[in-house]
Protein backbone atom coordinates (compact mmCIF):
# COMPACT_ATOMS: atom_id res chain seq x y z
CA UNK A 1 3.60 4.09 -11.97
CA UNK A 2 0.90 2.53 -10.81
CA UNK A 3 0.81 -0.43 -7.26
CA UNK A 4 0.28 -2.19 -9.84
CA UNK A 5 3.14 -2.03 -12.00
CA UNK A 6 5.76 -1.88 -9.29
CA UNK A 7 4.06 -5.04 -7.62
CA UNK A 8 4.22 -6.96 -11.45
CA UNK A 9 7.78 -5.68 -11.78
CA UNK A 10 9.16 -6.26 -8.28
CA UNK A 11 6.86 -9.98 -8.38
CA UNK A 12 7.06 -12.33 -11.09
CA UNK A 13 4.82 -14.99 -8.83
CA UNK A 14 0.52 -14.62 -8.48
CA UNK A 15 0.45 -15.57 -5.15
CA UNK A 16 3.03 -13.37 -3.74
CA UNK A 17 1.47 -10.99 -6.28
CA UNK A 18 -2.09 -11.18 -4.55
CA UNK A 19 -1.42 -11.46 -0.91
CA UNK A 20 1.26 -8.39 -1.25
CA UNK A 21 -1.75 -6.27 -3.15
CA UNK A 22 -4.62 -7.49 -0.17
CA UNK A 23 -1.87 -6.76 2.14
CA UNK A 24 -1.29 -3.20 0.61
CA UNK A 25 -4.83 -2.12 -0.09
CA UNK A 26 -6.04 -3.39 3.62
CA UNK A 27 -3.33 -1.47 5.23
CA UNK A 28 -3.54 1.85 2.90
CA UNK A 29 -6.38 3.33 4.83
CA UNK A 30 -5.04 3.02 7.95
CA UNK A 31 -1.43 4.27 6.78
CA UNK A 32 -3.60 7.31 5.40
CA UNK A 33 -5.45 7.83 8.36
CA UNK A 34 -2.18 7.91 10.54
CA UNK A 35 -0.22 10.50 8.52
CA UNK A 36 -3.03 13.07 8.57
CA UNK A 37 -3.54 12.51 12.34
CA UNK A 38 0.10 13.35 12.74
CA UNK A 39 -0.03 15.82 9.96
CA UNK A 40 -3.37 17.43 11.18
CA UNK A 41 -1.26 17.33 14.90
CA UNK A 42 1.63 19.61 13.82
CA UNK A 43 -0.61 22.28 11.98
């Protein structure tokens, strides 16, 4: 499954629909970035 999919499933509205997927794919870098500083940390 797909952001996609669960977005469409969970969201039956566009708007909601677009500002949760900007929302997601803004924040997904720096949600990456985080976990492999903290991963990187504990190696």
């Amino acid at each position: 499954m797909t952001i996609d999919e669960i977005i469409n499933g969970l969201f039956k509205y566009n708007d909601v629909k677009i500002f949760l997927k900007f929302c997601i794919y803004s924040l997904l870098p720096y949600f990456i970035t985080l976990f492999l500083y903290i991963f990187c940390s504990y190696c």
